[in-house]
N, C-alpha and C. Protein backbone atom coordinates (compact mmCIF):
# COMPACT_ATOMS: atom_id res chain seq x y z
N UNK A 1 -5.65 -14.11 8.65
CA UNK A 1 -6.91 -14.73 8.95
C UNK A 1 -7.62 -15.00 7.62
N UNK A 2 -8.09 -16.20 7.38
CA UNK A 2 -9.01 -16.57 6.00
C UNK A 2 -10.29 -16.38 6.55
N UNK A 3 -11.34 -15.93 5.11
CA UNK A 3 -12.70 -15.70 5.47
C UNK A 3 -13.04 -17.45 5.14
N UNK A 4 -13.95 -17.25 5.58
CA UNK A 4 -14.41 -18.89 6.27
C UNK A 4 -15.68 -19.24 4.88
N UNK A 5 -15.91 -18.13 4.12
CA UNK A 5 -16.57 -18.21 2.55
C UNK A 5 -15.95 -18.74 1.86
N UNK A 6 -14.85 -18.05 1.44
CA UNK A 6 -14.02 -18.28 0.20
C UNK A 6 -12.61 -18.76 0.35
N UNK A 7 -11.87 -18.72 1.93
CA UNK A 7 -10.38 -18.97 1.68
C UNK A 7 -9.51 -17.79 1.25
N UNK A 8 -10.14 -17.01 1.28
CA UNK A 8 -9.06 -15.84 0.93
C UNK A 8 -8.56 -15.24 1.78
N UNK A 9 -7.56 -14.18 2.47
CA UNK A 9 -6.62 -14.00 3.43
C UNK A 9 -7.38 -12.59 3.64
N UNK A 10 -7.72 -12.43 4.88
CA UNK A 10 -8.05 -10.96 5.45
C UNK A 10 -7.66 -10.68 6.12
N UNK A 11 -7.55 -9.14 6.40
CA UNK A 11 -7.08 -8.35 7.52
C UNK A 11 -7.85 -7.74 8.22
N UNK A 12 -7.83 -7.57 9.38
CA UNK A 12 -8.82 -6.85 10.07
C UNK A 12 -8.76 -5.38 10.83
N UNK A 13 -8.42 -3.99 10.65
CA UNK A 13 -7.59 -2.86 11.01
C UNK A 13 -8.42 -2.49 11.69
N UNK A 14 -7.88 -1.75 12.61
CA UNK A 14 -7.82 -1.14 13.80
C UNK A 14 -8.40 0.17 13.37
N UNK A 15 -9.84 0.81 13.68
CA UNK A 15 -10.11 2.14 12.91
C UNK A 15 -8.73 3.38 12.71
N UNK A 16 -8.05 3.47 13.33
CA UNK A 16 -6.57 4.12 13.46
C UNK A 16 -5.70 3.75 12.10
N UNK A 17 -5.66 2.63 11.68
CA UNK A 17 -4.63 1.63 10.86
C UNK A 17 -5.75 2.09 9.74
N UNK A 18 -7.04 1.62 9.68
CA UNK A 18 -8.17 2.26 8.62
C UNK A 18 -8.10 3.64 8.06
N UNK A 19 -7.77 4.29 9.27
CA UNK A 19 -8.36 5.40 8.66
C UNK A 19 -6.98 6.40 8.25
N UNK A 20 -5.68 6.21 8.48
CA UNK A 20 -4.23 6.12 8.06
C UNK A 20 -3.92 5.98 6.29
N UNK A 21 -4.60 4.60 6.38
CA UNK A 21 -4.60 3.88 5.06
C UNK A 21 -5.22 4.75 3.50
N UNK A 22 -6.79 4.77 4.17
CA UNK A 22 -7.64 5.29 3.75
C UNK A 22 -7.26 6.81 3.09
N UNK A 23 -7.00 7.41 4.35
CA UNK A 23 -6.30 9.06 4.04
C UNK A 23 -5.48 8.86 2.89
N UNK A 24 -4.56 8.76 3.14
CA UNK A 24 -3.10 8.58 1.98
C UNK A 24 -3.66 8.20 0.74
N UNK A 25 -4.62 6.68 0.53
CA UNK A 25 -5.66 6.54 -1.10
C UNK A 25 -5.95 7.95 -1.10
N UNK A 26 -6.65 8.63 -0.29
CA UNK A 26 -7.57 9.86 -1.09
C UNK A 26 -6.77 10.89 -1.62
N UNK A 27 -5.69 11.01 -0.48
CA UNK A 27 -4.68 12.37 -1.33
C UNK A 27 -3.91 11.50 -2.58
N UNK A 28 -3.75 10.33 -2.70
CA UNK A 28 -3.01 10.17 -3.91
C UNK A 28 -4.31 10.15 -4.89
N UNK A 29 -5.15 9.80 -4.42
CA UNK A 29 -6.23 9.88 -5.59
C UNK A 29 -6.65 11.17 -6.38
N UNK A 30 -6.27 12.61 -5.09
CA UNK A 30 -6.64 13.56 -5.77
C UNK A 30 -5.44 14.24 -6.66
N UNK A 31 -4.14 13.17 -6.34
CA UNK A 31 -3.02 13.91 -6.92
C UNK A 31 -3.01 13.24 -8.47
N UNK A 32 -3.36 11.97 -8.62
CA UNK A 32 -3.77 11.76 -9.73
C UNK A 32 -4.83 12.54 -10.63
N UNK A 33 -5.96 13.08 -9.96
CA UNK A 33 -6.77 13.45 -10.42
C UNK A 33 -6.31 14.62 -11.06
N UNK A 34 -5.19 15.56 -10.02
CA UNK A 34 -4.67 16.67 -10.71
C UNK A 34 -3.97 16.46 -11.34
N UNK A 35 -2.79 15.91 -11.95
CA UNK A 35 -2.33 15.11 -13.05
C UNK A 35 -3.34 15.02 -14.25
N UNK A 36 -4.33 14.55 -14.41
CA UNK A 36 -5.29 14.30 -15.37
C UNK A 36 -6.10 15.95 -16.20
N UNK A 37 -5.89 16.24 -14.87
CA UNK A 37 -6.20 18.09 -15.11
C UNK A 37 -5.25 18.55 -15.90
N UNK A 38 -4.28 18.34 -15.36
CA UNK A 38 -2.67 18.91 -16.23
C UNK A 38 -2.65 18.50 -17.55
N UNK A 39 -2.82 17.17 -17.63
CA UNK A 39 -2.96 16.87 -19.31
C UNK A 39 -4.11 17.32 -20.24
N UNK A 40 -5.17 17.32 -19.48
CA UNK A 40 -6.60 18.03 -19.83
C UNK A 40 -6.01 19.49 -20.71
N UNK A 41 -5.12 20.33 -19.54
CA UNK A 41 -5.50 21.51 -19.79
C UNK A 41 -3.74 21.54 -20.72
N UNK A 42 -3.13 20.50 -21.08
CA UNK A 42 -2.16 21.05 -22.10
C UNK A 42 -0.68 21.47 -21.09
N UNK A 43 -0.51 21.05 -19.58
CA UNK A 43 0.29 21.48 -18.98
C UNK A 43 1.60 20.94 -19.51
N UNK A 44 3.03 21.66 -18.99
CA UNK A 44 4.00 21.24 -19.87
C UNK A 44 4.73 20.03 -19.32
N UNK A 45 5.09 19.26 -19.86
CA UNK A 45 5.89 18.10 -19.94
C UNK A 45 6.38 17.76 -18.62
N UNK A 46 7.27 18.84 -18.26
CA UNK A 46 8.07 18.71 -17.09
C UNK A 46 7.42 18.55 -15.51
N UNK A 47 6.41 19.84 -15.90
CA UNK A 47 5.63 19.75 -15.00
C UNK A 47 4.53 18.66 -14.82
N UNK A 48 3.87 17.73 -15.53
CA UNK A 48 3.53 16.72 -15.12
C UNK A 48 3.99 15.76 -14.71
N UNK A 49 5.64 15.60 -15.24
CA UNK A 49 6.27 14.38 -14.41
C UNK A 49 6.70 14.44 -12.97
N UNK A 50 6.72 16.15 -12.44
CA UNK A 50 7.24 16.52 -11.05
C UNK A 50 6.16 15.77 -10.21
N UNK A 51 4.75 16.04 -11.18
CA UNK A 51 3.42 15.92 -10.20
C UNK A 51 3.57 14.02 -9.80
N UNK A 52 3.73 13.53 -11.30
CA UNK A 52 3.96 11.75 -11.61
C UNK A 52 4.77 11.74 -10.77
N UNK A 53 6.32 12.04 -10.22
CA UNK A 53 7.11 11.66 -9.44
C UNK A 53 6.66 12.08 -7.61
N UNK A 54 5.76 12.76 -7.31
CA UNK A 54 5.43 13.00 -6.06
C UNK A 54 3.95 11.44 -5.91
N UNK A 55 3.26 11.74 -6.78
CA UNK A 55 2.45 10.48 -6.78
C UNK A 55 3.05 8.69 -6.59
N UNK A 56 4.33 8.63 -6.93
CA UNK A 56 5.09 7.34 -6.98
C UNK A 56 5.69 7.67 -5.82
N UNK A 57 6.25 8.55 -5.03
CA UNK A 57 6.77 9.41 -3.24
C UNK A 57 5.69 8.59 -2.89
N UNK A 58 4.41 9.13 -2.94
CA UNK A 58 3.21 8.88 -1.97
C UNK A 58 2.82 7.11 -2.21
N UNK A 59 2.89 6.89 -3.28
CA UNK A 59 2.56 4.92 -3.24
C UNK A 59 3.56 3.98 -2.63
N UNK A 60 4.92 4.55 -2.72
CA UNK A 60 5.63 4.46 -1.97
C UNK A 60 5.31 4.02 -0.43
N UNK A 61 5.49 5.62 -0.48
CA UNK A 61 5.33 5.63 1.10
C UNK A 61 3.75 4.48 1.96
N UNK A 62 2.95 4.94 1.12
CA UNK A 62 1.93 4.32 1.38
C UNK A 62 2.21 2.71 1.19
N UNK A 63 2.89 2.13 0.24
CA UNK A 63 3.25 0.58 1.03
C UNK A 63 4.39 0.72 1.55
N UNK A 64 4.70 1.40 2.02
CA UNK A 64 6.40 1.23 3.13
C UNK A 64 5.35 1.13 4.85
N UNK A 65 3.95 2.20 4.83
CA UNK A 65 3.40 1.94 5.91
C UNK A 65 2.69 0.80 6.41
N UNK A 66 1.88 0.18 4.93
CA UNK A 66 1.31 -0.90 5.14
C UNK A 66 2.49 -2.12 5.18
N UNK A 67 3.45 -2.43 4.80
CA UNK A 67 4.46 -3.59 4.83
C UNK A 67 5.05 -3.25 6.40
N UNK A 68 4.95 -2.24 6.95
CA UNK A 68 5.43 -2.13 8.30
C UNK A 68 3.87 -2.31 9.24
N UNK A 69 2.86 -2.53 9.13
CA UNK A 69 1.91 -2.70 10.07
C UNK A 69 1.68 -4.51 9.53
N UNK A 70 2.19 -4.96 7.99
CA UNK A 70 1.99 -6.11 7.90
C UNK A 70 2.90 -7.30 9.02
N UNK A 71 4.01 -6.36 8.74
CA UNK A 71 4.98 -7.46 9.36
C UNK A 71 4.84 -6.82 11.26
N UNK A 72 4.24 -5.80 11.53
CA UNK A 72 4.12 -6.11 13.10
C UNK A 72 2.45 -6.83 13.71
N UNK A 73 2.23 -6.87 12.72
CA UNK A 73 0.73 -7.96 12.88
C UNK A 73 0.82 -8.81 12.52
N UNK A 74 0.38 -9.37 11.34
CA UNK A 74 0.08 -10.79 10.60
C UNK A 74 1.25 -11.87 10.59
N UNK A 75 2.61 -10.70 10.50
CA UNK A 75 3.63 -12.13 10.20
C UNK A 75 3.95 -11.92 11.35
N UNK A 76 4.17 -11.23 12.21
CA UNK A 76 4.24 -11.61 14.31
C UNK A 76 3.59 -12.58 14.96
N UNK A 77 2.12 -12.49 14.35
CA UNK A 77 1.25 -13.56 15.20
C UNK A 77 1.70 -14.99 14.63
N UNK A 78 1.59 -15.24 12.87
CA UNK A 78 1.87 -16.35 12.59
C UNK A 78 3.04 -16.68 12.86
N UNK A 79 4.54 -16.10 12.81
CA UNK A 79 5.49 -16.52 13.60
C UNK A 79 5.23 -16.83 15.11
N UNK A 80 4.58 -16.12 15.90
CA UNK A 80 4.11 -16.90 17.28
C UNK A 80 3.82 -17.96 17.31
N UNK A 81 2.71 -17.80 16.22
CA UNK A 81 2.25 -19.28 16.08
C UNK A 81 2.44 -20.28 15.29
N UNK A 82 4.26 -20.45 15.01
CA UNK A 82 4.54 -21.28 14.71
C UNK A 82 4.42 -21.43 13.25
N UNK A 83 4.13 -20.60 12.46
CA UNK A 83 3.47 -20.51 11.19
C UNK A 83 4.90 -20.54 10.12
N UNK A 84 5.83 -21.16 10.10
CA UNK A 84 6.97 -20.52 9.66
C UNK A 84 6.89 -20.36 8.19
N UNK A 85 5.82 -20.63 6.99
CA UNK A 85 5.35 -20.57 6.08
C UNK A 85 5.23 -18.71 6.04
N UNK A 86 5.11 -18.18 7.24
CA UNK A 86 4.86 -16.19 7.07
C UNK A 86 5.84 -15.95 6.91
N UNK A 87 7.34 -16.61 6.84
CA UNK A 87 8.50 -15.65 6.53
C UNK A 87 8.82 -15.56 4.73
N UNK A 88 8.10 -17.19 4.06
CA UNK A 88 8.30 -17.23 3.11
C UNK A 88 7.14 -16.17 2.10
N UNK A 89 6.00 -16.04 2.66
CA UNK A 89 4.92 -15.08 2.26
C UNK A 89 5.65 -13.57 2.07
N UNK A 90 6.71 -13.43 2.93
CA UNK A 90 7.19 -12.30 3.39
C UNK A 90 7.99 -12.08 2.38
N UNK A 91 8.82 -12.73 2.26
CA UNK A 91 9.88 -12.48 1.92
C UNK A 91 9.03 -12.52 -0.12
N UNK A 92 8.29 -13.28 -0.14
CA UNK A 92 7.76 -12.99 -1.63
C UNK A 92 7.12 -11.55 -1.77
N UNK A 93 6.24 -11.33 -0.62
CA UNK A 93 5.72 -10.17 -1.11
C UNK A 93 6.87 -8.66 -1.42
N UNK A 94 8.31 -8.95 -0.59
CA UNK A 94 9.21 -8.22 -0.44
C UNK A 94 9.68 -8.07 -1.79
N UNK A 95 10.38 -9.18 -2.35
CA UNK A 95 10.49 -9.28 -3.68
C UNK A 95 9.30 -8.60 -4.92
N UNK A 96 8.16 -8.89 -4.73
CA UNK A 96 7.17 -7.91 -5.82
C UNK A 96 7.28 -6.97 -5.34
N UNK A 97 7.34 -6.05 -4.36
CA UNK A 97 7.81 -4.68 -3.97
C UNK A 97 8.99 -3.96 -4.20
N UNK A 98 10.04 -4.85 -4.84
CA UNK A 98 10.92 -3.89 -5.00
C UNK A 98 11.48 -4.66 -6.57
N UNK A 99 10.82 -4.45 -7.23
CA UNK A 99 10.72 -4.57 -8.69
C UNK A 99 11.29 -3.72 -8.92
């Protein structure tokens, strides 16, 4: 759906799909945050990359959920509707995701 201001592409979530989303930012946010602690306080090497490698788990995961609510919403409806331009959207955004 485009906002009818600017042309830019929005989504509209379901407080459920919101508040899913939302969660997962905050714990990765605080896992970063502890990361930042770790270097603060001189932690060792190894142990900050275990923390770095659970934080890249969680961004992960966190677009593996959103690319699976993208493609049973946005590119469902526009394929309904004929939109066949959503497979090529798709298939690009697929490609920057697995860089």
């Amino acid at each position: 759906m485009e906002c009818p201001c600017c042309g830019n592409k929005k989504k509209e979530r379901s407080p459920e799909e919101y508040k899913s989303l939302t969660h997962r930012l905050s714990r990765i946010e605080g896992q970063v945050r502890g990361i930042r602690g770790m270097v603060e306080k001189s932690a060792y090497c190894t142990d900050i990359l275990v923390q770095v490698s659970a934080v890249s788990a969680a961004l992960n995961a966190f677009s593996r959920e959103l690319m699976d609510q993208h493609i049973r919403t946005c590119v469902a409806r526009d394929i309904r509707e004929g939109k066949e331009e959503a497979i090529d959207d798709l298939m690009a955004a697929l490609k920057k995701l697995m860089k």
